[in-house]
Protein backbone atom coordinates (compact mmCIF):
# COMPACT_ATOMS: atom_id res chain seq x y z
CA UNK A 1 -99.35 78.43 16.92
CA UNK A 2 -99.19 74.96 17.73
CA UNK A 3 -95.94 74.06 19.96
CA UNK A 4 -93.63 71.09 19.09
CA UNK A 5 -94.91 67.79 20.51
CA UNK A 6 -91.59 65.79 22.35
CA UNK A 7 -91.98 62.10 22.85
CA UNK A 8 -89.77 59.59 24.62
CA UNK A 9 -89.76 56.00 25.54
CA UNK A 10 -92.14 55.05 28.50
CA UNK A 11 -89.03 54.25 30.61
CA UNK A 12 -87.32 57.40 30.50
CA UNK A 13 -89.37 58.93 33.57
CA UNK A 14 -87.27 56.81 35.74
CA UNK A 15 -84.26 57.90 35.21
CA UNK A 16 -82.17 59.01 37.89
CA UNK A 17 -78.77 60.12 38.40
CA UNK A 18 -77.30 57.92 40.65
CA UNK A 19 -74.09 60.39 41.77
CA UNK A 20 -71.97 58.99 44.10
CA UNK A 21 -73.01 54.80 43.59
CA UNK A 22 -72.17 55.69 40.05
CA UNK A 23 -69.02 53.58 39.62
CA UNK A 24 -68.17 55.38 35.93
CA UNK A 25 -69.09 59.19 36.93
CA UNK A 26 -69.45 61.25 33.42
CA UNK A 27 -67.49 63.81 35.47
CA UNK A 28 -64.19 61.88 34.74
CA UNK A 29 -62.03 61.10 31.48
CA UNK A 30 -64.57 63.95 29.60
CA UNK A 31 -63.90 67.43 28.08
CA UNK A 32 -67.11 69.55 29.41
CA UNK A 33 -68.05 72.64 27.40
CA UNK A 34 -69.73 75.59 29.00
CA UNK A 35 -72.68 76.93 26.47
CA UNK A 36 -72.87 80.83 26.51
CA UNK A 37 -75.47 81.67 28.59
CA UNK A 38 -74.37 79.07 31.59
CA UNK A 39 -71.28 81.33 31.39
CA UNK A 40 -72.27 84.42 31.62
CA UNK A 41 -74.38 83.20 34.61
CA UNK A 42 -70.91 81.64 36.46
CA UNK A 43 -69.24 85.47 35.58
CA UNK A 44 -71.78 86.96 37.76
CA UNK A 45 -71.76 84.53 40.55
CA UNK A 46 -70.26 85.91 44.01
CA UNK A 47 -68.26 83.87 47.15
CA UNK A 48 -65.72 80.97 47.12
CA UNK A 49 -67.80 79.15 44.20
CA UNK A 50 -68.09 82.03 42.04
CA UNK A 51 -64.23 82.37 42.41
CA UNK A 52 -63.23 78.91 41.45
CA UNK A 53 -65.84 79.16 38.49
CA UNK A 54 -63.78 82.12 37.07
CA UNK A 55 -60.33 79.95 37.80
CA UNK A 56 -61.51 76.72 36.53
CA UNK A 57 -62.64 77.52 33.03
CA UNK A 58 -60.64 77.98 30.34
CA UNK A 59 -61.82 79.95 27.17
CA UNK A 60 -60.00 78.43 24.62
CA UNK A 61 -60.53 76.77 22.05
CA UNK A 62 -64.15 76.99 23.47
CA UNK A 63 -65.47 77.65 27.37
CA UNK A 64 -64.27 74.36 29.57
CA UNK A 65 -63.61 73.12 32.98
CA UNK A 66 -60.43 72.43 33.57
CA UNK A 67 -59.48 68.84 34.63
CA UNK A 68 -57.32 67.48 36.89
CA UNK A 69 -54.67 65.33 36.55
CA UNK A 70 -56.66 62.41 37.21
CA UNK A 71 -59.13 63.83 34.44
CA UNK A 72 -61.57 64.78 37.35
CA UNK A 73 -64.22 67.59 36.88
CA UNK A 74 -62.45 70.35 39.18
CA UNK A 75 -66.46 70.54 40.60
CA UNK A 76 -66.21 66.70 41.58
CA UNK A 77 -65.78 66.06 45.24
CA UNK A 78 -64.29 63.38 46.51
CA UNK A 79 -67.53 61.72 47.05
CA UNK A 80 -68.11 61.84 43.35
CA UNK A 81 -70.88 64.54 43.52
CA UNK A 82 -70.87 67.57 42.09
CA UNK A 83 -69.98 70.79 44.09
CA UNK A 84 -72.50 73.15 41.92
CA UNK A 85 -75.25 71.09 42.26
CA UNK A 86 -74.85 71.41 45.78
CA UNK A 87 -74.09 74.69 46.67
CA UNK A 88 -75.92 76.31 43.74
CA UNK A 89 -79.16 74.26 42.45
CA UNK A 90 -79.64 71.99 39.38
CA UNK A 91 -80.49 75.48 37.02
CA UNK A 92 -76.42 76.69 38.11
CA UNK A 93 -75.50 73.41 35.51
CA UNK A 94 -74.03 73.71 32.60
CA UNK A 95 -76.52 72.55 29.90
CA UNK A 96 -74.25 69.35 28.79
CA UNK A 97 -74.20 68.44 32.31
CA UNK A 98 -78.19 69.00 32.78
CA UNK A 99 -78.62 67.04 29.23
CA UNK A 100 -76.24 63.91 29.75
CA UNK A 101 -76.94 61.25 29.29
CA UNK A 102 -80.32 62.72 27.40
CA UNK A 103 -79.88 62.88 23.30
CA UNK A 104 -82.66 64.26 21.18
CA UNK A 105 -83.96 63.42 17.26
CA UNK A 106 -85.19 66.42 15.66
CA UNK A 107 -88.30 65.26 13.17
CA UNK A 108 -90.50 67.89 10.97
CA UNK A 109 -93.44 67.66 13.22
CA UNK A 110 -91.72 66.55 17.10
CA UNK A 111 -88.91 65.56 18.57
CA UNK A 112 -88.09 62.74 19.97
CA UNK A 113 -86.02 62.34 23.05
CA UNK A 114 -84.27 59.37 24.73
CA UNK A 115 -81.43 58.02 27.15
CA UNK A 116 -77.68 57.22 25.80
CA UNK A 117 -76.05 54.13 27.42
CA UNK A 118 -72.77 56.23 28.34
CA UNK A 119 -74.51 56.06 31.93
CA UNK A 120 -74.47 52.71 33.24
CA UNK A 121 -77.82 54.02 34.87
CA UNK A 122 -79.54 54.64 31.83
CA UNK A 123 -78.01 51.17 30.54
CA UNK A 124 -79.37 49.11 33.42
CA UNK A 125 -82.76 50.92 32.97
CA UNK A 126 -83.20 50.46 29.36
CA UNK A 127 -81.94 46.91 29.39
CA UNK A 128 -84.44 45.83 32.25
CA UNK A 129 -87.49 47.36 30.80
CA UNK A 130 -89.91 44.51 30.86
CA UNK A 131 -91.43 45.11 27.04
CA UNK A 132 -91.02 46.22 23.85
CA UNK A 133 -89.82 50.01 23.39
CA UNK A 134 -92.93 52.28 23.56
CA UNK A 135 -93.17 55.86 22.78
CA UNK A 136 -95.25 58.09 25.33
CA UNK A 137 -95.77 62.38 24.85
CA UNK A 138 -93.43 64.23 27.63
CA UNK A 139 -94.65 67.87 26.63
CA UNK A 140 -94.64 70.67 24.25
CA UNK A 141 -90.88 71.83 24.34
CA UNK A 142 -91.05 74.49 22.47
CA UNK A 143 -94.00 77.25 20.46
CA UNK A 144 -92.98 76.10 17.08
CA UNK A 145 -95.43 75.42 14.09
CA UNK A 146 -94.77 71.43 13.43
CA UNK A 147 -93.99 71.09 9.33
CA UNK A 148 -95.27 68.91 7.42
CA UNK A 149 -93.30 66.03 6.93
CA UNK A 150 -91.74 64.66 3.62
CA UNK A 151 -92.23 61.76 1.85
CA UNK A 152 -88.70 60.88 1.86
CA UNK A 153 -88.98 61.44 5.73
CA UNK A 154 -91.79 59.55 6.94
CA UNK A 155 -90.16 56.59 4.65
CA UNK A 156 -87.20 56.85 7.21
CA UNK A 157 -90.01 56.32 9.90
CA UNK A 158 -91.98 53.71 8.39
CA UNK A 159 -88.40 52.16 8.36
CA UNK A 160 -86.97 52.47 11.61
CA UNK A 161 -90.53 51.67 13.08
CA UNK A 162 -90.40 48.19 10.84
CA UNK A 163 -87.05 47.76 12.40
CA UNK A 164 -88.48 48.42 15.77
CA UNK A 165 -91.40 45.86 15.14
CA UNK A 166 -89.47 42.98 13.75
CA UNK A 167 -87.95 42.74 17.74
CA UNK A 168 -90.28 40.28 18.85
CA UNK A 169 -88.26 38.47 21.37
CA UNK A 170 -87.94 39.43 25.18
CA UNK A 171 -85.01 40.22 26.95
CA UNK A 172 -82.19 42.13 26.94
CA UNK A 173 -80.47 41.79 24.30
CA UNK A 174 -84.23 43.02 22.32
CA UNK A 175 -84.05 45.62 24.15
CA UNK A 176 -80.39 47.03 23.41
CA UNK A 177 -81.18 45.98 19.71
CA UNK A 178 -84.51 48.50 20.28
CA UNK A 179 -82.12 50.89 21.50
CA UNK A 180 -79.54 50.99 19.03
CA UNK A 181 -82.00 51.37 16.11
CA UNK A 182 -83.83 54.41 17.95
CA UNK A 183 -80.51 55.89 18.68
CA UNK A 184 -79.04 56.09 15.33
CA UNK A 185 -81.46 55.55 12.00
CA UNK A 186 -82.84 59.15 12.77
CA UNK A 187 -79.42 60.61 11.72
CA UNK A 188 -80.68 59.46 8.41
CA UNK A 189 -82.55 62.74 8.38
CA UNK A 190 -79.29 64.39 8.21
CA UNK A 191 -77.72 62.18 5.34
CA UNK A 192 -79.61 59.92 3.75
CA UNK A 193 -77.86 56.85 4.95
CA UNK A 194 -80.85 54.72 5.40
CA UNK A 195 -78.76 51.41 4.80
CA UNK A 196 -75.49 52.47 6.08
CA UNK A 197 -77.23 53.54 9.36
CA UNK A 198 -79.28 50.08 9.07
CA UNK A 199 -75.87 48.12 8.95
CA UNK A 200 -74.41 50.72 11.71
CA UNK A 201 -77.03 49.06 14.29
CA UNK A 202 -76.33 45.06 13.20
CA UNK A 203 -72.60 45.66 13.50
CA UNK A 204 -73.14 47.64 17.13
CA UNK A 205 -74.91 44.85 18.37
CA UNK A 206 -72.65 41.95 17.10
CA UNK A 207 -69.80 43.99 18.40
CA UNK A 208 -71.71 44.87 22.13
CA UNK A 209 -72.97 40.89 22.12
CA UNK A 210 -69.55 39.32 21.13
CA UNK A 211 -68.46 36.78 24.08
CA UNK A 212 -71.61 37.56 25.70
CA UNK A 213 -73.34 34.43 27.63
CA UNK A 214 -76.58 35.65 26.71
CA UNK A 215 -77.60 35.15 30.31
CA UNK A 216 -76.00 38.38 32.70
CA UNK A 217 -77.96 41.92 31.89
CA UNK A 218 -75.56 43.61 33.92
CA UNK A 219 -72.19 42.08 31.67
CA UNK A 220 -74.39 43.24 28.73
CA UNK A 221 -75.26 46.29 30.60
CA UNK A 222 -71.14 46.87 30.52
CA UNK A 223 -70.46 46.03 27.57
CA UNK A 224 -73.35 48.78 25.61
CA UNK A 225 -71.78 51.24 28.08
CA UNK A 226 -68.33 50.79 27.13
CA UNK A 227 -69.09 50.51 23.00
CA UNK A 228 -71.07 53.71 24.10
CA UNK A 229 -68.82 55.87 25.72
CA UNK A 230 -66.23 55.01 23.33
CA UNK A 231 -67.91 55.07 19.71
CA UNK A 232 -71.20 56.70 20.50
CA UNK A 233 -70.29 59.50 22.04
CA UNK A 234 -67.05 60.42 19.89
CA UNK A 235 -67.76 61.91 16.69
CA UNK A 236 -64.88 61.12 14.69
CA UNK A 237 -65.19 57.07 16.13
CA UNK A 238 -68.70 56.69 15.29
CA UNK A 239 -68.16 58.12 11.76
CA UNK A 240 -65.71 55.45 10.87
CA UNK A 241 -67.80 52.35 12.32
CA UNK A 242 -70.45 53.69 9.93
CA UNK A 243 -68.14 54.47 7.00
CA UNK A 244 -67.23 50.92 7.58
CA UNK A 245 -70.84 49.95 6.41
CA UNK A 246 -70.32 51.78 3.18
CA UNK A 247 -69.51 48.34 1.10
CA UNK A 248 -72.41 46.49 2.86
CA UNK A 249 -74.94 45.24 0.86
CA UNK A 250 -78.74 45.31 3.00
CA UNK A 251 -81.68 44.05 1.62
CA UNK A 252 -85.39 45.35 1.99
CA UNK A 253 -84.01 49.22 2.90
């Protein structure tokens, strides 16, 4: 049995966690669910940090840290790194916490795997890279016979990659337009949006470039990270900025 090819863009092997320089930590102003078997790991976990595991999670509605009053992960220190990576290992995290900022497009025959610009990290790195997005293998993730895809499928592909092509400038502002179709015409799979999602990536980027000089990658840098963190990465948001498409009339789709 053949396993299930991942790819991801070229720059994504240099991503790094940043921690403590990071000056909007993803361990603040977010809910962050335990998954199942992270939990049952934390319930057998012994000392002082297997004790404020069990105190710091709540079950309901589902597993969660509980934060502060500031909104802090209870596992933040005051030096903005996290206490279980330090005292336990990077395999004692949670799997949102391993994942972030990470996002993955599930095809017939891979799956495709990329960087969400939540992190101002991942931003800066994706909005630096000196050429157009490219596509490399990472590994096989997982022993699972690829399908074949269907025709309605690889359409979507042919699409987004035409989108993909037709950024021929330099820059950053190609590359967060690069980013924003790669992000978000795969949910197509799901839907069948094609255009909506098409019209979903113009509006992103006239709302992320809006007042922008066109000159400072780092002000541009901000500005993807806070459309990001605040439609992107919130279900119900991002559902009405593409419902707001629906009317939209796109050519060539």
């Amino acid at each position: 049995m053949c396993a299930m090819k991942v790819f991801v863009p070229d720059y994504y092997a240099g991503f790094r966690c940043i921690a403590g320089a990071c000056r909007h930590s993803c361990c603040v102003g977010w809910e962050i669910d335990v998954d199942s078997e992270t939990l049952k790991r934390y319930r057998t976990m012994k000392g002082p940090l297997g004790a404020k595991l069990k105190r710091c999670i709540d079950p309901d509605p589902e597993p969660h840290f509980v934060l502060s009053a500031e909104e802090r992960c209870p596992f933040l220190t005051d030096q903005n790194l996290c206490e279980i990576l330090l005292r336990a290992g990077e395999d004692a995290l949670c799997q949102i916490c391993a994942d972030h900022p990470r996002f993955r497009n599930y095809w017939s025959d891979r799956i495709e795997m990329g960087l969400g610009m939540a992190c101002e990290e991942a931003a800066r790195l994706i909005l630096t890279s000196p050429h157009p997005l490219r596509l490399v293998p990472l590994s096989e993730e997982r022993e699972e016979q690829p399908e074949i895809p269907s025709e309605a499928e690889l359409a979507l592909r042919n699409h987004r990659d035409r989108l993909l092509a037709s950024v021929a400038e330099t820059g950053p502002a190609a590359r967060l337009r690069e980013y924003l179709i790669y992000r978000h015409m795969a949910d197509a799979l799901y839907d069948g949006r094609i255009a909506q999602r098409t019209r979903l990536v113009d509006r992103a980027f006239e709302r992320i470039t809006a007042g922008w000089d066109g000159q400072s990658g780092s002000d541009l840098a901000e500005r993807a990270r806070v459309f990001s963190n605040e439609v992107e990465y919130d279900d119900e948001k991002l559902e009405l900025f593409l419902s707001e498409t629906e009317g939209d009339s796109i050519d060539n789709v």
